[in-house]
Structures are given as C-alpha cells and as structure tokens.
C-alpha atoms as a PDB file:
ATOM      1  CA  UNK A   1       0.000   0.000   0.000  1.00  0.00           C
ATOM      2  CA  UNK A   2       1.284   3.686  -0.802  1.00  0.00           C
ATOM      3  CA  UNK A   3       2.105   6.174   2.193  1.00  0.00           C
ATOM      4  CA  UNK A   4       0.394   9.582   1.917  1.00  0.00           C
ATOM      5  CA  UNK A   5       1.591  12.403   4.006  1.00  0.00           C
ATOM      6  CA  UNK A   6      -1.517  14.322   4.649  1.00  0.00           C
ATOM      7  CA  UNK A   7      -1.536  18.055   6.437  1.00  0.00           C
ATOM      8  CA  UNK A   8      -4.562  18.506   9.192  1.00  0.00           C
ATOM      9  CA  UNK A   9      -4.960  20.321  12.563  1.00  0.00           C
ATOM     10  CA  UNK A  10      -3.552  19.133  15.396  1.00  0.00           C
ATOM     11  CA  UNK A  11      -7.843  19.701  16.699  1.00  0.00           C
ATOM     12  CA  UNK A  12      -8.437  17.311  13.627  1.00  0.00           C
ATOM     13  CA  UNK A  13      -5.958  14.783  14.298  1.00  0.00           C
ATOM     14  CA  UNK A  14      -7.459  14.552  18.358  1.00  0.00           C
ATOM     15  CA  UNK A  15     -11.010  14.001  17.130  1.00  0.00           C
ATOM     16  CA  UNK A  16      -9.790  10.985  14.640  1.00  0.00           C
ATOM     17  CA  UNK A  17      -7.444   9.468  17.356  1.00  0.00           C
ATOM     18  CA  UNK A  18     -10.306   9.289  19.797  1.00  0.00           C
ATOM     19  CA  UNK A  19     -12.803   8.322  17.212  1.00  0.00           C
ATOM     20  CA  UNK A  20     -10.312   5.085  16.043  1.00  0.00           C
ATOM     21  CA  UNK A  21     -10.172   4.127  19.986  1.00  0.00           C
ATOM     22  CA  UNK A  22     -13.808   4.702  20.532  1.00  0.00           C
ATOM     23  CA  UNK A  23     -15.060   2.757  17.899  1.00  0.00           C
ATOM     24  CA  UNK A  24     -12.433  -0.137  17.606  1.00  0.00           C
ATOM     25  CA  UNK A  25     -10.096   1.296  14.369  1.00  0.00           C
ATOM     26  CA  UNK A  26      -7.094  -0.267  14.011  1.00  0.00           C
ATOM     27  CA  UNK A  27      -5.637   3.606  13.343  1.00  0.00           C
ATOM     28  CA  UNK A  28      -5.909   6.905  11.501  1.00  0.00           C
ATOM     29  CA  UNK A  29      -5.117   5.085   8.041  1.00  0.00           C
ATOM     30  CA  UNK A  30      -8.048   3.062   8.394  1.00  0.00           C
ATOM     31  CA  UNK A  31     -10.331   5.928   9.391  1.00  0.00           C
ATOM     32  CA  UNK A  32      -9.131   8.091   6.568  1.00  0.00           C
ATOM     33  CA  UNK A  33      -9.705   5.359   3.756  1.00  0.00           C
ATOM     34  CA  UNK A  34     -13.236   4.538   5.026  1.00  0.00           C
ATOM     35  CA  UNK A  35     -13.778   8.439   5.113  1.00  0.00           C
ATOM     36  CA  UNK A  36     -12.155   8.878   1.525  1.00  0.00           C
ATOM     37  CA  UNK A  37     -14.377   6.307   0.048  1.00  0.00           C
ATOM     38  CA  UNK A  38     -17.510   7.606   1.827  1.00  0.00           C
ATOM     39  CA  UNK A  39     -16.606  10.577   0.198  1.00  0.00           C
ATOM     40  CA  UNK A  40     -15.753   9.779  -3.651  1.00  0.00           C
ATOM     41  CA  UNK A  41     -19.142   7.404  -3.417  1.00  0.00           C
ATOM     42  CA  UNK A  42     -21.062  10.132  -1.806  1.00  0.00           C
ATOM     43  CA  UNK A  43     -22.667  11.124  -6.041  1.00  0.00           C
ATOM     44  CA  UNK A  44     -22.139   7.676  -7.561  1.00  0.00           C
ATOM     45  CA  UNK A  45     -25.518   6.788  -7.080  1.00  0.00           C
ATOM     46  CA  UNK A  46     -26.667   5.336 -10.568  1.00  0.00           C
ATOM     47  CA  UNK A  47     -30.072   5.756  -9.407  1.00  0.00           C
ATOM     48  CA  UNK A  48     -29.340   9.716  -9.733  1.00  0.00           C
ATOM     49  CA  UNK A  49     -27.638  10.386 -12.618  1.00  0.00           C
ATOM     50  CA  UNK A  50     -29.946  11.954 -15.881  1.00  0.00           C
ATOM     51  CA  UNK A  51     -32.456  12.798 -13.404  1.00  0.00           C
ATOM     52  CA  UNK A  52     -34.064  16.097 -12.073  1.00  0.00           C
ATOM     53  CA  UNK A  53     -32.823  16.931  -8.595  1.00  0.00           C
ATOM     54  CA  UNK A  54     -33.488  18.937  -6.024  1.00  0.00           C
ATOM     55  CA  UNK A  55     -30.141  19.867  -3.375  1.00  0.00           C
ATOM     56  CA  UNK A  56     -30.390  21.397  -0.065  1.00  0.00           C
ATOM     57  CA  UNK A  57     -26.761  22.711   1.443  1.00  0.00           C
ATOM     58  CA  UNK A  58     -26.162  24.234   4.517  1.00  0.00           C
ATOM     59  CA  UNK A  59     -23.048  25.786   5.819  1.00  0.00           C
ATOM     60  CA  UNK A  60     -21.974  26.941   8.824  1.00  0.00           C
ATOM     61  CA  UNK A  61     -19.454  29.637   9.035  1.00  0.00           C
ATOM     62  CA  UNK A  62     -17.919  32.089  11.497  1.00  0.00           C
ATOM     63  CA  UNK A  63     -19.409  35.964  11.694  1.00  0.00           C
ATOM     64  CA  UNK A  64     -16.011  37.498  11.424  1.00  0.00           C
ATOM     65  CA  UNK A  65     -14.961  35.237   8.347  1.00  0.00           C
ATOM     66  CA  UNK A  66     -15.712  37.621   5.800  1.00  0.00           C
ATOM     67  CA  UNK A  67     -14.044  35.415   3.469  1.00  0.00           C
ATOM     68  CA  UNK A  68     -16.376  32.140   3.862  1.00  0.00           C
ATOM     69  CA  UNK A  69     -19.552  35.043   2.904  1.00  0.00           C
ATOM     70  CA  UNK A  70     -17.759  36.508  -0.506  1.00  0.00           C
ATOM     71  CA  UNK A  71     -17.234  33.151  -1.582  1.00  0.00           C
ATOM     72  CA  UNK A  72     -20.641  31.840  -1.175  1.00  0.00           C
ATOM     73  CA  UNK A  73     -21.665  35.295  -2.566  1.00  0.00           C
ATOM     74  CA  UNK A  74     -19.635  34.012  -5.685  1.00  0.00           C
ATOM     75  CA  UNK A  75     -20.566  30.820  -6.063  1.00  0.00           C
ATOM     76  CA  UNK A  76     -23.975  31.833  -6.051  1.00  0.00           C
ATOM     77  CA  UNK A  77     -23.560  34.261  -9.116  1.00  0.00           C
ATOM     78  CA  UNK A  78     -21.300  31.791 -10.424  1.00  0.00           C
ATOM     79  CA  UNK A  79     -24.007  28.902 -10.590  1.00  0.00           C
ATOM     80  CA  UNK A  80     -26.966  31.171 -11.210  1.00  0.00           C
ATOM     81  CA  UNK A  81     -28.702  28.555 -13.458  1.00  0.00           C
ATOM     82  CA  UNK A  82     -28.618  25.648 -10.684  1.00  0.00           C
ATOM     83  CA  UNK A  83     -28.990  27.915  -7.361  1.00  0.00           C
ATOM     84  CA  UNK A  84     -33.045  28.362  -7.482  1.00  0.00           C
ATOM     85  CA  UNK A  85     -33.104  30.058  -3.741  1.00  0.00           C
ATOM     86  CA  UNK A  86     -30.264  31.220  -1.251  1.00  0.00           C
ATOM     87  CA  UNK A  87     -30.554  32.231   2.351  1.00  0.00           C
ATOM     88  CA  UNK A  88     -28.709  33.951   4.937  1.00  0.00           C
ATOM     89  CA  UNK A  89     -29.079  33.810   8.321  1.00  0.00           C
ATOM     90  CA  UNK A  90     -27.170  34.540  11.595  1.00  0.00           C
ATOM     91  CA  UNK A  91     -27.286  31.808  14.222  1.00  0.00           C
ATOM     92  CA  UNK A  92     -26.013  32.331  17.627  1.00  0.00           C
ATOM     93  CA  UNK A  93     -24.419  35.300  18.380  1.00  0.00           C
ATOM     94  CA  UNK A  94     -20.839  34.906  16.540  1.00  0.00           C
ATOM     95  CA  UNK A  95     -22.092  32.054  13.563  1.00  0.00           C
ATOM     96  CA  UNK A  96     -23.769  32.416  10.103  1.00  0.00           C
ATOM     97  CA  UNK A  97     -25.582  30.315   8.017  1.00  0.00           C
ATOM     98  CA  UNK A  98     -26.040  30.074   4.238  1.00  0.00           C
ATOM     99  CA  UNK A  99     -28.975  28.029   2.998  1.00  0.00           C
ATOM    100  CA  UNK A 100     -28.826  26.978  -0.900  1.00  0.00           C
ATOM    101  CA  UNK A 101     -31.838  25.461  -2.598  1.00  0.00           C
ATOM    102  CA  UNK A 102     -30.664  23.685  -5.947  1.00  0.00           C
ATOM    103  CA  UNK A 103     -32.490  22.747  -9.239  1.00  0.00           C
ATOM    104  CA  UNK A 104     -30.108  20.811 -11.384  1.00  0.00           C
ATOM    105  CA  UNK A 105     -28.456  17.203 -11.938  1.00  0.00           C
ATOM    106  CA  UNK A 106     -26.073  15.273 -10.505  1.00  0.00           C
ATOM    107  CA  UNK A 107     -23.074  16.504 -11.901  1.00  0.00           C
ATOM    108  CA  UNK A 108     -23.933  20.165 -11.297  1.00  0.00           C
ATOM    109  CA  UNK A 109     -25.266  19.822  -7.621  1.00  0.00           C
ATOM    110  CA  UNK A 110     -21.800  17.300  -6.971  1.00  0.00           C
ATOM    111  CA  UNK A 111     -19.716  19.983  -8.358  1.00  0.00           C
ATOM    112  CA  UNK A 112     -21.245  22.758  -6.458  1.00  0.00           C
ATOM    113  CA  UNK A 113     -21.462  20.986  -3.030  1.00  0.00           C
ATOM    114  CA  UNK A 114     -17.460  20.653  -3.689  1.00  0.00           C
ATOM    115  CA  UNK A 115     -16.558  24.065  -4.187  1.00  0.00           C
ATOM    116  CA  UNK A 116     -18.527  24.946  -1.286  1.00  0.00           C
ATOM    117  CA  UNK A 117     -16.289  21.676   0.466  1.00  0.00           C
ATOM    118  CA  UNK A 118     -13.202  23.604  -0.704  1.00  0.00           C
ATOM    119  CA  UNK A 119     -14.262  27.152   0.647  1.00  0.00           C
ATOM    120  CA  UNK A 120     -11.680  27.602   3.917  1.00  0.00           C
ATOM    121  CA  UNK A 121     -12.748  28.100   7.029  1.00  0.00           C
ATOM    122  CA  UNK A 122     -16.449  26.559   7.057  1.00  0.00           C
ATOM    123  CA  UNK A 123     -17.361  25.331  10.401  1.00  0.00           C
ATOM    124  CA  UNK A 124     -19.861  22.682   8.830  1.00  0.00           C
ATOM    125  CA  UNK A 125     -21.128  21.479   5.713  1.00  0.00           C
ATOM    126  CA  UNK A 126     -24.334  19.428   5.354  1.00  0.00           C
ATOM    127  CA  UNK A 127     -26.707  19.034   2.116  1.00  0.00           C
ATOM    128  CA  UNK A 128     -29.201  16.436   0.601  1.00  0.00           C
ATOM    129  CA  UNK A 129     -30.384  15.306  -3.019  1.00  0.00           C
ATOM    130  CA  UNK A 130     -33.600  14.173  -3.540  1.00  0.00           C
ATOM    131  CA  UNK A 131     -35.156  13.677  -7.408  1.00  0.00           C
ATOM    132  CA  UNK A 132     -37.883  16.103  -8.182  1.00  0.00           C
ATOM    133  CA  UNK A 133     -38.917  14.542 -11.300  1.00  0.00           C
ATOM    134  CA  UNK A 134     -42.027  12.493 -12.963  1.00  0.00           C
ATOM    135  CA  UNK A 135     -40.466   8.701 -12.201  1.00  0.00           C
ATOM    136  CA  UNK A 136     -40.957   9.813  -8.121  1.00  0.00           C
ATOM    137  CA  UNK A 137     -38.804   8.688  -5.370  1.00  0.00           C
ATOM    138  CA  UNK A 138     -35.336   6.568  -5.061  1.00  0.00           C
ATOM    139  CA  UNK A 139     -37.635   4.067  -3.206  1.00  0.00           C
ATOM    140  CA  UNK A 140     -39.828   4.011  -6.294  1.00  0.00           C
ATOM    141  CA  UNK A 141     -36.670   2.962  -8.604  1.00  0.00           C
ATOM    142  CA  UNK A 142     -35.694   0.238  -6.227  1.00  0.00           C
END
C-alpha cells in the first residue's frame, strides 16, 4: 500500500485518534480510507444520474470570516442557473448560516457541493439530493 503524508490540525488529528479508539479502528489510516471512500461514493448513485434533482446545502461559518460570505456570494452568481433560492441567516451570536436550494443534476449539484467543500474556514457542511422529477422517489426505482 502507498504512504500519503496528509496536512490537518492538530484539533483534527485529536477528534480521529479518539474516534479510532472509541469505535475499535485499528488507526488513523483506516479511518481516513473509510472516510475517503464515503466521500468519492457520496454522487455515484446510478439511481441519480440523468435525473431532475433537487439539493439542499447548509453551511456553517464564522461571523467574522468575511471570506467564507464573498465566496458563497460568488458561487452563487457563479451557478446562477442551478442555485433556485439562497438564504442567509445569523445563528447564535458569533455564527452564520447560508442556505442553498438547488435545481439541477447530478453533476452540477456534486460539483457545487465541492466548491462549497473547498471554501476555507467553514465550520460545517451538510446538504441532501432528492429527485424532483415524474419517475418519483429513489424508493420508487428500487
């Protein structure tokens, strides 16, 4: 197998050593190629692709970052044809939160949801895809 040298917070690094002990990992290497394929799997769904979708993603970001607002403000101009509805929002009394509602496919809505992965400095990242078109629900495909 190939050693990777990978850069992370020491805050980061903490939270994955307890999580291995906690829930019986043999180490970090394990953790972070369960977590990798999670990831790259996360739009393979055949079920998805060709199909009308509707995405919902939420992030989390810091007041004073300035930086994590301008880029969302960007990416929102940037994918004007798939971002149907955006919402800001403070939460707390030092957090922000940007709502997207997204009208597109797979590919778009993937791509999209990784920029907004990329942005530095997001405290929290969550979304779901759901099909919005006439052959109904995943459960109805299965």
């Amino acid at each position: 197998m190939t050693v990777v040298s990978v850069s992370m917070p020491e805050s980061l690094l903490k939270r994955i050593d307890e999580f291995a002990e906690e829930h019986g990992y043999t180490g970090r290497s394990e953790i972070i190629r369960e977590a990798s394929r999670n990831l790259l799997g996360e739009f393979e769904d055949k079920r998805l692709e060709g199909r009308e979708l509707m995405g919902i993603v939420t992030v989390l970001f810091d007041y004073d970052t300035t930086a994590v607002e301008e880029k969302m403000m960007r990416l929102r101009h940037e994918h004007e044809g798939l971002v149907a509805s955006n919402f800001h929002s403070h939460v707390g009394e030092h957090r922000c939160m940007e709502l997207f509602v997204l009208e597109g496919e797979l590919e778009e809505i993937s791509t999209f949801v990784g920029k907004i992965r990329a942005t530095k400095d997001t405290l929290n990242i969550d979304y779901s895809v759901v099909p919005v078109d006439e052959f109904g629900t995943l459960a109805d495909v299965e």
